[in-house]
N, C-alpha and C. Protein backbone atom coordinates (compact mmCIF):
# COMPACT_ATOMS: atom_id res chain seq x y z
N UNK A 1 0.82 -1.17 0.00
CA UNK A 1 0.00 0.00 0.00
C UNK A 1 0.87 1.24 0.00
N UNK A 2 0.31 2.24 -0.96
CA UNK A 2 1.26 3.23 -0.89
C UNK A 2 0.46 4.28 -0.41
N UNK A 3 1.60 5.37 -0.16
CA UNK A 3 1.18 6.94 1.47
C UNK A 3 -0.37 7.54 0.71
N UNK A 4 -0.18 7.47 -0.68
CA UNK A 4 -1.64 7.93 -1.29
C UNK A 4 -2.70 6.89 -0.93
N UNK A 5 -2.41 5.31 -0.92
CA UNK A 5 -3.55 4.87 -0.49
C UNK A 5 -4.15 5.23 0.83
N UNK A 6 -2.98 4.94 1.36
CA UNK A 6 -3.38 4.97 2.73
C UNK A 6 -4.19 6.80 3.43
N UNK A 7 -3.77 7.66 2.87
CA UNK A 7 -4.21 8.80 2.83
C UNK A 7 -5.54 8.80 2.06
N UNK A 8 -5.94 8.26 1.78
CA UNK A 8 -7.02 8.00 0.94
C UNK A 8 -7.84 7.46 2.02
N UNK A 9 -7.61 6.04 2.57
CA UNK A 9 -8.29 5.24 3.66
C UNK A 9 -8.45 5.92 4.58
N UNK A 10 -7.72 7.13 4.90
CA UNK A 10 -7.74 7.69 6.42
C UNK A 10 -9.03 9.12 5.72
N UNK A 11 -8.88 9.63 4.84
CA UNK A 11 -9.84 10.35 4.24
C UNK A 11 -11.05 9.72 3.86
N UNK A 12 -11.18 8.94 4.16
CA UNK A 12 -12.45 8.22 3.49
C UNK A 12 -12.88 7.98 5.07
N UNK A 13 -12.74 7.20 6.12
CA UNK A 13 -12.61 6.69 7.43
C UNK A 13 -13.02 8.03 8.28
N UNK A 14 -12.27 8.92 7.71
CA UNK A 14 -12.69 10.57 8.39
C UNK A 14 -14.31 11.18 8.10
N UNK A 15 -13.95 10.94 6.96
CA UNK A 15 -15.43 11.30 6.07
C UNK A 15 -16.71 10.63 6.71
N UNK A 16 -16.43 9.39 6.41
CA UNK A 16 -17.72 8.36 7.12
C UNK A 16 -17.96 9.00 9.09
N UNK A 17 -16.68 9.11 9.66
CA UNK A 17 -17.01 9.43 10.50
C UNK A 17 -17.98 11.27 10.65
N UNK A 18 -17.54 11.58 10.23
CA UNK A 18 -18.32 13.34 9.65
C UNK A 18 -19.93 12.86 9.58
N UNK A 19 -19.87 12.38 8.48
CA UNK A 19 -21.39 12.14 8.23
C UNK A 19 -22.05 11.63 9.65
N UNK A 20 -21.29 10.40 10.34
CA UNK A 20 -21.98 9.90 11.15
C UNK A 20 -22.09 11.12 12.47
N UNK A 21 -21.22 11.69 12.67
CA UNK A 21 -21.53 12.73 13.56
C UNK A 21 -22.46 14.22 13.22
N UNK A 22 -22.37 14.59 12.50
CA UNK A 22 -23.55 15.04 11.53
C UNK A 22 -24.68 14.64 11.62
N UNK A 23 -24.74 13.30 11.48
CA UNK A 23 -26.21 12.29 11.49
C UNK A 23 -26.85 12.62 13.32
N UNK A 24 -25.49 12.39 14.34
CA UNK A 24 -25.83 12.25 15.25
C UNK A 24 -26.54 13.43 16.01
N UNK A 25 -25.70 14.85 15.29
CA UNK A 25 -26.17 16.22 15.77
C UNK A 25 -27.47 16.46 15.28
N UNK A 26 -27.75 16.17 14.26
CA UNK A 26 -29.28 16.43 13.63
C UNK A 26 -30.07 15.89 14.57
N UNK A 27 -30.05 14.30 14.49
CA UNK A 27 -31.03 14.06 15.88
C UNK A 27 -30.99 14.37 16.76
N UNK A 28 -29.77 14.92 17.44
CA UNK A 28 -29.89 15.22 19.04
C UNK A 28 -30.63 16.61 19.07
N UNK A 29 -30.71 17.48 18.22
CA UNK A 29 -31.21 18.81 17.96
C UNK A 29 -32.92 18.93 17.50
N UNK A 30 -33.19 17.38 16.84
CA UNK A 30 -34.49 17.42 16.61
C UNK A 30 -35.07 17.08 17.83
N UNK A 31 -34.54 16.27 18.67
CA UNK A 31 -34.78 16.01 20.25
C UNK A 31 -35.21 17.00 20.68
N UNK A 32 -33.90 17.73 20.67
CA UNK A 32 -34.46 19.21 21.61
C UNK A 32 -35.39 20.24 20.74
N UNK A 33 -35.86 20.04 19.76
CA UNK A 33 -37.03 20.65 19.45
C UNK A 33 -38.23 20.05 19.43
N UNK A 34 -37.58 19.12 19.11
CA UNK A 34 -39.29 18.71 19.46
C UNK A 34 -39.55 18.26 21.59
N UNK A 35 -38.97 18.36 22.41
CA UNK A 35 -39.03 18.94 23.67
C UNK A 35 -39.37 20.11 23.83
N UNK A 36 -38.80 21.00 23.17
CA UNK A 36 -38.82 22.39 23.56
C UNK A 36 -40.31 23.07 23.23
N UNK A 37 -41.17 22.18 22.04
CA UNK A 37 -42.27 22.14 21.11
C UNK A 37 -43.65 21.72 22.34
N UNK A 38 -43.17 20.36 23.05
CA UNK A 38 -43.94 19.65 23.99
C UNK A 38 -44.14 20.88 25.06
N UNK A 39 -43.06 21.19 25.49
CA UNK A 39 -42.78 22.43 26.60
C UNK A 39 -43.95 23.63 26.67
N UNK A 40 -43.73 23.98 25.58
CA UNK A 40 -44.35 25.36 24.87
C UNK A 40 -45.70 25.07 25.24
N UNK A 41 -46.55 23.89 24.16
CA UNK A 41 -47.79 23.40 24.23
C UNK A 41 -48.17 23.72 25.45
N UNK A 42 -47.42 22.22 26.57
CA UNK A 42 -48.05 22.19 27.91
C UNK A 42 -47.64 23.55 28.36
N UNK A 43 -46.91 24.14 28.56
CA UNK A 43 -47.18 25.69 29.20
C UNK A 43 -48.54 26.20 28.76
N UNK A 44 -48.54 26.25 27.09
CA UNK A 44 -49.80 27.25 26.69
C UNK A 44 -50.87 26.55 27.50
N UNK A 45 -51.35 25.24 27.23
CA UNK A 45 -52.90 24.49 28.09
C UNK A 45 -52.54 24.88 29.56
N UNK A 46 -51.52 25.11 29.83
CA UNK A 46 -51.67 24.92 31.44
C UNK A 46 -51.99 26.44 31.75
N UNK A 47 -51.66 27.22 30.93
CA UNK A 47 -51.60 28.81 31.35
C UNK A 47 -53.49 29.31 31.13
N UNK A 48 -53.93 28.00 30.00
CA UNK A 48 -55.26 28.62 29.69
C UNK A 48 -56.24 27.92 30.56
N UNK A 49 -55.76 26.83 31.05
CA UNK A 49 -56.32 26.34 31.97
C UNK A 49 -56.45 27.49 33.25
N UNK A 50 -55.66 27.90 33.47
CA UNK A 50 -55.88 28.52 34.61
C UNK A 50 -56.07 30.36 34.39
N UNK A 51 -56.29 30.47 33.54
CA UNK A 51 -56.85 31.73 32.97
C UNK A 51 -58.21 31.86 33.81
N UNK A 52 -58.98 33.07 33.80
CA UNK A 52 -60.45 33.66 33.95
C UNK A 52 -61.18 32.41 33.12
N UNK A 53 -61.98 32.40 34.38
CA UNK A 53 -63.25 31.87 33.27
C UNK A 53 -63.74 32.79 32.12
N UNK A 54 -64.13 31.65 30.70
CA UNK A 54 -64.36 32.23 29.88
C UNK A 54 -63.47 32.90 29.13
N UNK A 55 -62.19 32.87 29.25
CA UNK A 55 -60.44 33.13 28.46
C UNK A 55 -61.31 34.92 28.94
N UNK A 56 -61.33 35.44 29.72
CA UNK A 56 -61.46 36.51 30.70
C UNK A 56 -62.32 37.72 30.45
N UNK A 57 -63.03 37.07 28.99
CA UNK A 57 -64.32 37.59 28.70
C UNK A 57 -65.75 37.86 29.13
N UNK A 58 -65.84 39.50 29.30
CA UNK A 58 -67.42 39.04 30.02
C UNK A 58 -68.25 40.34 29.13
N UNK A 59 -69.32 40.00 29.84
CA UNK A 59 -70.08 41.22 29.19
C UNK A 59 -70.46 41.11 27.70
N UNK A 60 -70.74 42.44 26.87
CA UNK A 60 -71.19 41.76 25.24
C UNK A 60 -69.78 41.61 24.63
N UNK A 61 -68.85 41.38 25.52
CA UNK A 61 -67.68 40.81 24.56
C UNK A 61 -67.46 39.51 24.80
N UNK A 62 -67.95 39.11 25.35
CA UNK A 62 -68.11 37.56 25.99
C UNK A 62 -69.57 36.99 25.19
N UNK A 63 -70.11 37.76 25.15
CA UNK A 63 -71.52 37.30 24.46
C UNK A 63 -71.29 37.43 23.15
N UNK A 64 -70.47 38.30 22.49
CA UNK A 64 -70.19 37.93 20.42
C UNK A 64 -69.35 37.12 20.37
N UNK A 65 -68.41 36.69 21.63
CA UNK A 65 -67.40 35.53 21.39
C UNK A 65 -68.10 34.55 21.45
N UNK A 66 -68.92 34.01 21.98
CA UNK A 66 -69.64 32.63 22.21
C UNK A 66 -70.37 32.58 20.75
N UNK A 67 -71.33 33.46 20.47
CA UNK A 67 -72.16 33.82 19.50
C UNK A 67 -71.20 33.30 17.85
N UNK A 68 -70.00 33.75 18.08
CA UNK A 68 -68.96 33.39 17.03
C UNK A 68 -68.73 31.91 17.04
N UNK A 69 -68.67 31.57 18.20
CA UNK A 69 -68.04 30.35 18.38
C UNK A 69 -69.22 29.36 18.04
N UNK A 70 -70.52 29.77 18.78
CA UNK A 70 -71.41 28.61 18.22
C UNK A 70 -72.06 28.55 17.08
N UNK A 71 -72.19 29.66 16.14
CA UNK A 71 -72.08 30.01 14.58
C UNK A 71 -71.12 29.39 13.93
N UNK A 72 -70.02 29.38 14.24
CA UNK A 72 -69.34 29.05 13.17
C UNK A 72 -68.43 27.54 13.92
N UNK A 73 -68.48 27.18 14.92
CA UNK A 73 -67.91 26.10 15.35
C UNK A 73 -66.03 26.38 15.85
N UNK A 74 -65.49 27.37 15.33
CA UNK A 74 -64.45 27.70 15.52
C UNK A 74 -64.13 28.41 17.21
N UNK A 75 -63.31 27.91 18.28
CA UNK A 75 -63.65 28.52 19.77
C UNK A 75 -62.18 28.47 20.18
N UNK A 76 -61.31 29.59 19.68
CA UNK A 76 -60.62 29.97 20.03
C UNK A 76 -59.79 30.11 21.25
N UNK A 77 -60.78 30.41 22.08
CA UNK A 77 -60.40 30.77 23.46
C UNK A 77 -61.00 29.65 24.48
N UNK A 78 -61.72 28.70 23.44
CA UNK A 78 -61.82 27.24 24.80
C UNK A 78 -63.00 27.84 25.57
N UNK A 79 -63.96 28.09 24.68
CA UNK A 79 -65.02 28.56 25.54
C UNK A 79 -66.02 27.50 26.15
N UNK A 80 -66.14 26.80 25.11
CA UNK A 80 -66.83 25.36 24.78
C UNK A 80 -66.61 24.57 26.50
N UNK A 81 -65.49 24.56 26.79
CA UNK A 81 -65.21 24.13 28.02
C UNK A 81 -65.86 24.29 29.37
N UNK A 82 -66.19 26.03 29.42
CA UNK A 82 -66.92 26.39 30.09
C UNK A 82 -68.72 26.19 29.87
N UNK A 83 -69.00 25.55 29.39
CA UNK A 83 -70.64 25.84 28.35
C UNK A 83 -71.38 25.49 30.47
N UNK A 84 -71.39 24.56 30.88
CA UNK A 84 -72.03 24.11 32.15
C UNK A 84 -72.01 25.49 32.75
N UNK A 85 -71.27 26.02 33.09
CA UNK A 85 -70.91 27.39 33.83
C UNK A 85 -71.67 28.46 33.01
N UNK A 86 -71.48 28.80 31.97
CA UNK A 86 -72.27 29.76 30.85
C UNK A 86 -73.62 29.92 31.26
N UNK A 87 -74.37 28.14 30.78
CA UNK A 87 -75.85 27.65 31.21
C UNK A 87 -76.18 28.40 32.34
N UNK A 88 -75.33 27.87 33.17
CA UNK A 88 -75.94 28.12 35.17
C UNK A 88 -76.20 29.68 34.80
N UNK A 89 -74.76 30.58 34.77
CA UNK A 89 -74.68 31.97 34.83
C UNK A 89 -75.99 32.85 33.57
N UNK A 90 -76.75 32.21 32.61
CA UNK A 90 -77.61 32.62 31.64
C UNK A 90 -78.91 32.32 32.67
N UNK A 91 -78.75 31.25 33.33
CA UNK A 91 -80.17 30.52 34.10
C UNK A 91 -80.36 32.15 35.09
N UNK A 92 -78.81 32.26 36.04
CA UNK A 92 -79.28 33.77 36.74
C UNK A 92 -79.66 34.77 36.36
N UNK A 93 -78.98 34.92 35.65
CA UNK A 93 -78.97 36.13 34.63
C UNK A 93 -81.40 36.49 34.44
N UNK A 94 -81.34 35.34 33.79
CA UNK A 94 -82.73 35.33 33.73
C UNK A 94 -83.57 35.61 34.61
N UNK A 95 -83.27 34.92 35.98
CA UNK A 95 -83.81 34.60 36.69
C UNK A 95 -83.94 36.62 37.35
N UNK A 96 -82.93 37.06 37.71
CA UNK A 96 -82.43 38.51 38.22
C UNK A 96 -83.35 39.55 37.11
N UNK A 97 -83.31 39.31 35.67
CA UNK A 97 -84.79 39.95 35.21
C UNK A 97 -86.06 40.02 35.50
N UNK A 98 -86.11 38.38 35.43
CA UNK A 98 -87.59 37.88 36.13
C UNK A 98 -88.29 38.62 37.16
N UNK A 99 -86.98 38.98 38.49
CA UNK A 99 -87.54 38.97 39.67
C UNK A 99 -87.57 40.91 39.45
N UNK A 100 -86.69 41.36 38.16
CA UNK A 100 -86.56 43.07 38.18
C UNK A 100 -88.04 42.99 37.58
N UNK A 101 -88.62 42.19 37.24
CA UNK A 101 -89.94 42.93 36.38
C UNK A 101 -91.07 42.46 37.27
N UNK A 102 -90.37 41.55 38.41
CA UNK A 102 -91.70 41.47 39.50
C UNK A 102 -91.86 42.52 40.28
N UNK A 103 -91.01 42.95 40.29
CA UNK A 103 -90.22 43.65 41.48
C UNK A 103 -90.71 45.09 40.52
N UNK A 104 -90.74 45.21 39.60
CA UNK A 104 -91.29 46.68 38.38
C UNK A 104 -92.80 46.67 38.24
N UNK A 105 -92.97 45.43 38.16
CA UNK A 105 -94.73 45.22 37.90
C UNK A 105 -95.59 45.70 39.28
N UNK A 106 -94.81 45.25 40.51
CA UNK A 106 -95.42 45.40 41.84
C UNK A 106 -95.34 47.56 42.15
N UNK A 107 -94.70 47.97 41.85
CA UNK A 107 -94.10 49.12 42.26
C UNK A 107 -93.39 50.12 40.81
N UNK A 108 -94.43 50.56 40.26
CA UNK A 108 -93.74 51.37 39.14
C UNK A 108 -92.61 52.40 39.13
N UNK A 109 -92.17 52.94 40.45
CA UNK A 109 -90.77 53.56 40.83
C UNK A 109 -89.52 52.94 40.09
N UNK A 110 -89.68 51.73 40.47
CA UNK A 110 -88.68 51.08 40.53
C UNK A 110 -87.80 51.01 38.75
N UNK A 111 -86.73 50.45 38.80
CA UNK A 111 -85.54 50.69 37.50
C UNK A 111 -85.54 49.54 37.00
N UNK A 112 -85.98 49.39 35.55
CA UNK A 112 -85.38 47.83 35.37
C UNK A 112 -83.83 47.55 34.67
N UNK A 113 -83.23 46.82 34.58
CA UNK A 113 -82.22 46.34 34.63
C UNK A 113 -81.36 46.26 33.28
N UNK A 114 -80.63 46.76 32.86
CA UNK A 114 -80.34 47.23 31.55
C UNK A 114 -79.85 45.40 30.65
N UNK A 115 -78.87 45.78 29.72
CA UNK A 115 -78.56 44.65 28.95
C UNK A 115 -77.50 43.92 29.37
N UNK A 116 -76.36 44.84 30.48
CA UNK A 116 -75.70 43.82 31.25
C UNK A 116 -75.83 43.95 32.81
N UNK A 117 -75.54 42.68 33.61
CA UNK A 117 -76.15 42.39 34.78
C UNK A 117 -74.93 41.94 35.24
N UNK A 118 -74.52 42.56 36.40
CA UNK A 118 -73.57 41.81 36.99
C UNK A 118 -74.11 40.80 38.42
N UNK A 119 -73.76 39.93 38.11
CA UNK A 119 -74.13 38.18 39.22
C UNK A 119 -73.51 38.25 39.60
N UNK A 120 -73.34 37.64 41.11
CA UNK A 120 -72.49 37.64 42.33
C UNK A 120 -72.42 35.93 42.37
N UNK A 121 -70.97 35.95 42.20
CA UNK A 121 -70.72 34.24 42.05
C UNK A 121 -69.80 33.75 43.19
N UNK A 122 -69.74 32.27 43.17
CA UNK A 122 -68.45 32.05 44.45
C UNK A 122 -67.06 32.69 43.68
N UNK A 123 -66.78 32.85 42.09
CA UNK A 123 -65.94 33.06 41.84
C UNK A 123 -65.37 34.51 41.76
N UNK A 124 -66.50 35.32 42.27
CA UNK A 124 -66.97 36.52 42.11
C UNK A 124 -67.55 36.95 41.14
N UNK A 125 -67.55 38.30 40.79
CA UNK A 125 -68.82 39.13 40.01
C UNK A 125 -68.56 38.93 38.81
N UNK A 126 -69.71 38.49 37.81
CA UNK A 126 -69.47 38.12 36.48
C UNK A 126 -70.34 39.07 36.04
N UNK A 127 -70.00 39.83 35.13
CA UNK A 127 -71.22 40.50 34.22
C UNK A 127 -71.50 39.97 32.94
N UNK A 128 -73.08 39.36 33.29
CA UNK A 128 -73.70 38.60 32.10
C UNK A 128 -74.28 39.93 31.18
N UNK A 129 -74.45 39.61 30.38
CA UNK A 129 -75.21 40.24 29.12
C UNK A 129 -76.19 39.45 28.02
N UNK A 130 -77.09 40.06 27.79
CA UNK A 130 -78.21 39.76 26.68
C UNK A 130 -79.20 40.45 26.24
N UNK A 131 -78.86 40.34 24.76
CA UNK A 131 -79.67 41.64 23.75
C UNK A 131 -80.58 42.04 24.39
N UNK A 132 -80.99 42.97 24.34
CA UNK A 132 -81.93 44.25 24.47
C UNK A 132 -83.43 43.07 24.03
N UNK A 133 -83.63 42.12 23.26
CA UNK A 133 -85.29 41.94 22.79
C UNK A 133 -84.68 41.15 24.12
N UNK A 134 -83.69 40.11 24.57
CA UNK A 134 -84.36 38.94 25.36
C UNK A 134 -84.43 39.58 26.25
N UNK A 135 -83.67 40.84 27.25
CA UNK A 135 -83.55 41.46 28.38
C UNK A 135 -85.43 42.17 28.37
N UNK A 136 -85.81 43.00 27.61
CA UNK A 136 -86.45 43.26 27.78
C UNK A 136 -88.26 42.26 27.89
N UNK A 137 -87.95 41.27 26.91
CA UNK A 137 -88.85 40.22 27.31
C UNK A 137 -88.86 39.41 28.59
N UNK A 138 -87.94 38.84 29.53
CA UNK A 138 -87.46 38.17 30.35
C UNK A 138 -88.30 39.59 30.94
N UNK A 139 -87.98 40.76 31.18
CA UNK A 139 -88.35 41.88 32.04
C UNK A 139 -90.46 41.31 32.35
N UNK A 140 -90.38 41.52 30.81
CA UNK A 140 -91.85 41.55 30.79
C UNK A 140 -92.51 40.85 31.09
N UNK A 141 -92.23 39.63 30.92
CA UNK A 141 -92.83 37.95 31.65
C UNK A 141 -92.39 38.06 33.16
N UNK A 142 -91.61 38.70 34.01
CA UNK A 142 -92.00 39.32 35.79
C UNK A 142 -92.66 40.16 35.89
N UNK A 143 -93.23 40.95 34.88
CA UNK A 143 -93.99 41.88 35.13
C UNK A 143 -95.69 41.16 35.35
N UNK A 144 -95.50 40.36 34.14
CA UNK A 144 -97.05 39.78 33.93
C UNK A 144 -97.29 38.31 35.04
N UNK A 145 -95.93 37.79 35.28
CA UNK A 145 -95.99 36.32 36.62
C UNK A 145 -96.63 37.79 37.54
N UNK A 146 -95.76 38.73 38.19
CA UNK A 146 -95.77 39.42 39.50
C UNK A 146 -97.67 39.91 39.53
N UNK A 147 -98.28 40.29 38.48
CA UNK A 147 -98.95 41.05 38.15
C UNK A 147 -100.58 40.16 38.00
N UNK A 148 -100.05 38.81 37.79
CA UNK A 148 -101.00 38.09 37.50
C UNK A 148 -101.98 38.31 38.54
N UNK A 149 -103.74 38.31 38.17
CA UNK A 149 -104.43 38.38 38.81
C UNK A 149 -105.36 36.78 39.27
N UNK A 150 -105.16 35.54 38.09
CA UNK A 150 -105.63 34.69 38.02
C UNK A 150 -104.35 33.65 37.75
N UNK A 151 -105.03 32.49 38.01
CA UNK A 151 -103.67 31.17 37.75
C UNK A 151 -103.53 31.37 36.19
N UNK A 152 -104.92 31.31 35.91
CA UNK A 152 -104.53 31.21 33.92
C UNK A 152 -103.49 32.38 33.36
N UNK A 153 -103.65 33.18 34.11
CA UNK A 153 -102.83 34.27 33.64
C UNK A 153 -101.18 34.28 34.04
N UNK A 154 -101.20 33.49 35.42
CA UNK A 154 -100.27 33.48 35.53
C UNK A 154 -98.78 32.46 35.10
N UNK A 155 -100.53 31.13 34.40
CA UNK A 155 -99.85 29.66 33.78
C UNK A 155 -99.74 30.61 32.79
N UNK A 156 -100.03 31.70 30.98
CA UNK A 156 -99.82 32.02 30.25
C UNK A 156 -98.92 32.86 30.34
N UNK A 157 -98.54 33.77 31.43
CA UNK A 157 -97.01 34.23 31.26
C UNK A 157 -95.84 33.81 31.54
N UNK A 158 -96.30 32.00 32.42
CA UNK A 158 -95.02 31.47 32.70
C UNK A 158 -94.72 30.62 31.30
N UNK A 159 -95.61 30.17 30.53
CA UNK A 159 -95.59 29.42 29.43
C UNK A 159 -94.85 30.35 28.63
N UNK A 160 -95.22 31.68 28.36
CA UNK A 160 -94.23 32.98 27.59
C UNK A 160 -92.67 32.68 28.04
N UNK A 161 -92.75 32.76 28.85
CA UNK A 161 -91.16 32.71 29.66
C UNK A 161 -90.45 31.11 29.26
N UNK A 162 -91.04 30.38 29.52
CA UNK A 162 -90.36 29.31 28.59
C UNK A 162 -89.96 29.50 26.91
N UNK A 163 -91.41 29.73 26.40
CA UNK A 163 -90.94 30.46 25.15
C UNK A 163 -89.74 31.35 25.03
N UNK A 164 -89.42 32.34 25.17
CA UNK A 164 -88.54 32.84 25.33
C UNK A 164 -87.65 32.45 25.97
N UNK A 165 -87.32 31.42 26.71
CA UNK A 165 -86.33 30.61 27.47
C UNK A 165 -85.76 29.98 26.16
N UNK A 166 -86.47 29.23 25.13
CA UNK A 166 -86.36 28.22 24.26
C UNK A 166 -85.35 29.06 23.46
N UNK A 167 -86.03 30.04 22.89
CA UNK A 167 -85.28 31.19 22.32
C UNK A 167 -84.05 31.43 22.40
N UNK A 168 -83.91 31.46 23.90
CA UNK A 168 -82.42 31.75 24.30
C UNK A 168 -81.23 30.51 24.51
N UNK A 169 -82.23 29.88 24.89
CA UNK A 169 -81.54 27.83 24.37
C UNK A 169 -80.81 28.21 23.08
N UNK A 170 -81.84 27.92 22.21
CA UNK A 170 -81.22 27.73 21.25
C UNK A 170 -80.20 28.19 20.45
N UNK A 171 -80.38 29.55 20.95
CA UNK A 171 -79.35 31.30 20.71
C UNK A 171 -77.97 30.72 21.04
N UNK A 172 -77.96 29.72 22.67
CA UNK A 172 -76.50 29.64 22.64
C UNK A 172 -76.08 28.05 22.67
N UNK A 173 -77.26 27.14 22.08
CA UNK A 173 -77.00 25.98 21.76
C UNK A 173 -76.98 25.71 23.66
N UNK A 174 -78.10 25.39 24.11
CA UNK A 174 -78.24 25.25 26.05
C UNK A 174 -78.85 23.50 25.25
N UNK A 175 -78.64 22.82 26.39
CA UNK A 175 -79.38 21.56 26.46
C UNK A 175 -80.88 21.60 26.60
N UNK A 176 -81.79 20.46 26.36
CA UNK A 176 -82.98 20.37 26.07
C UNK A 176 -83.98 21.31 27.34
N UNK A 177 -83.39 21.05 28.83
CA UNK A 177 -84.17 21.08 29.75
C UNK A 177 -83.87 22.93 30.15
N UNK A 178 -82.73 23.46 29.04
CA UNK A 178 -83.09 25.05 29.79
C UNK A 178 -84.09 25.70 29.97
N UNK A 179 -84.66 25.88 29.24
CA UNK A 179 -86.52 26.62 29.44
C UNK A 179 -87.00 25.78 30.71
N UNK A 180 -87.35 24.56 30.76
CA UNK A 180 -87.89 24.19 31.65
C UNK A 180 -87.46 24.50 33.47
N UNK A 181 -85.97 24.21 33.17
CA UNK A 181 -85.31 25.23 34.96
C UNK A 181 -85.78 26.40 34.88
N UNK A 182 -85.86 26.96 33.66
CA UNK A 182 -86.04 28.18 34.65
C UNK A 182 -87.27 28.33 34.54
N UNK A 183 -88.53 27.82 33.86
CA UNK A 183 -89.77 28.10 33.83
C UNK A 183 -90.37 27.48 35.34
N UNK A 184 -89.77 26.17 35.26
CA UNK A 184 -90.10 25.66 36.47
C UNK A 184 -90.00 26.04 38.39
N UNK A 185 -89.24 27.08 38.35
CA UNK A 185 -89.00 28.23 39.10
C UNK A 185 -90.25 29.19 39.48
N UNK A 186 -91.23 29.86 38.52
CA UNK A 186 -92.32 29.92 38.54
C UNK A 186 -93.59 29.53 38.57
N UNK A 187 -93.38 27.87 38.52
CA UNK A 187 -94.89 27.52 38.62
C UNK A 187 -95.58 27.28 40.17
C-alpha cells in the first residue's frame, strides 16, 4: 500500500465518521425541538387552563365571542369548556330579570335592569349580558308572573317565559331542559 492509499483510507474513514456525527447532531437537535415544542404546548394548556373563566371575557364581549363560536364552530379561546358554567350563569342572569320585572310590575318607581347584569358568584362578580329583545322580554314575563291576577294568567305568562327561554336555548345551543329550569322556578 502506498502513502496515497493509505491517505485516501484515512480520508475516506474521516469522512464516514463526519457524516456519522452530523447524522448524530441532527437528531440530538431534533430532540431538543421537538421537547422544547412539547414544553411550549403544555405551558400554553396549562396557562389557559388557569386563565379567567371564559379566556377573561365578560359582558357583550363575551356574548359575540360565544355567538362566534357557536355560529361558526371555531372557539378559540376554549369557551366550549366552560358551556355548564355559561348555562348556570344565563339561568341567573334570567332569573335577576324575572324577579326586576316582579319587582317593576309590583311598584312602578322602581328601575329595570339594563342589557348587562352583573351576578355575584363564588368566583366573584361576572357580568352577564343579553340583547336588548331577550332582556327586555325576560323583564316583561316578571312583570305579567308578579302582576298576575288569576292562575290562567299566571300559567300564560309562565308558558311565555319558557318560550322565550327556548329562544335563548337555542341562541346559545343550552341543552334540552333550559326553558324548563327556569320556567319551572315559577310555577
Amino acid at each position: 500500500m502506498s502513502f496515497d492509499d493509505v491517505l485516501t483510507l484515512v480520508m475516506l474513514v474521516l469522512c464516514i465518521f463526519l457524516a456519522a456525527l452530523v447524522a448524530y447532531l441532527i437528531s440530538k437537535v431534533n430532540e431538543l425541538e421537538l421537547k422544547t415544542s412539547n414544553l411550549l404546548k403544555s405551558n400554553q394548556t396549562h396557562n389557559k387552563a388557569n386563565n379567567d373563566v371564559f379566556g377573561g371575557l365578560q359582558g357583550k364581549q363575551f356574548w359575540d365571542a360565544w355567538q362566534v363560536a357557536v355560529s361558526t364552530s371555531v372557539d378559540e379561546l376554549g369557551l366550549d369548556r366552560d358551556r355548564d358554567r355559561l348555562m348556570m350563569l344565563l339561568e341567573l342572569h334570567v332569573r335577576e330579570l324575572v324577579a326586576a320585572g316582579k319587582v317593576s310590575g309590583l311598584s312602578p318607581s322602581s328601575d329595570t335592569p339594563g342589557d348587562v347584569v352583573t351576578l355575584k358568584t363564588l368566583r366573584g362578580d361576572f357580568q352577564s349580558y343579553l340583547p336588548t329583545s331577550f332582556t327586555e322580554s325576560f323583564v316583561a314575563c316578571g312583570k305579567k308572573i308578579g302582576s298576575a291576577s288569576s292562575d290562567e294568567e299566571r300559567i300564560q305568562a309562565i308558558s311565555e317565559l319558557e318560550t322565550i327561554s327556548r329562544r335563548l336555548g337555542a341562541m346559545v345551543l343550552a341543552d334540552d331542559d333550559f326553558s324548563n329550569r327556569i320556567a319551572s322556578l315559577y310555577i
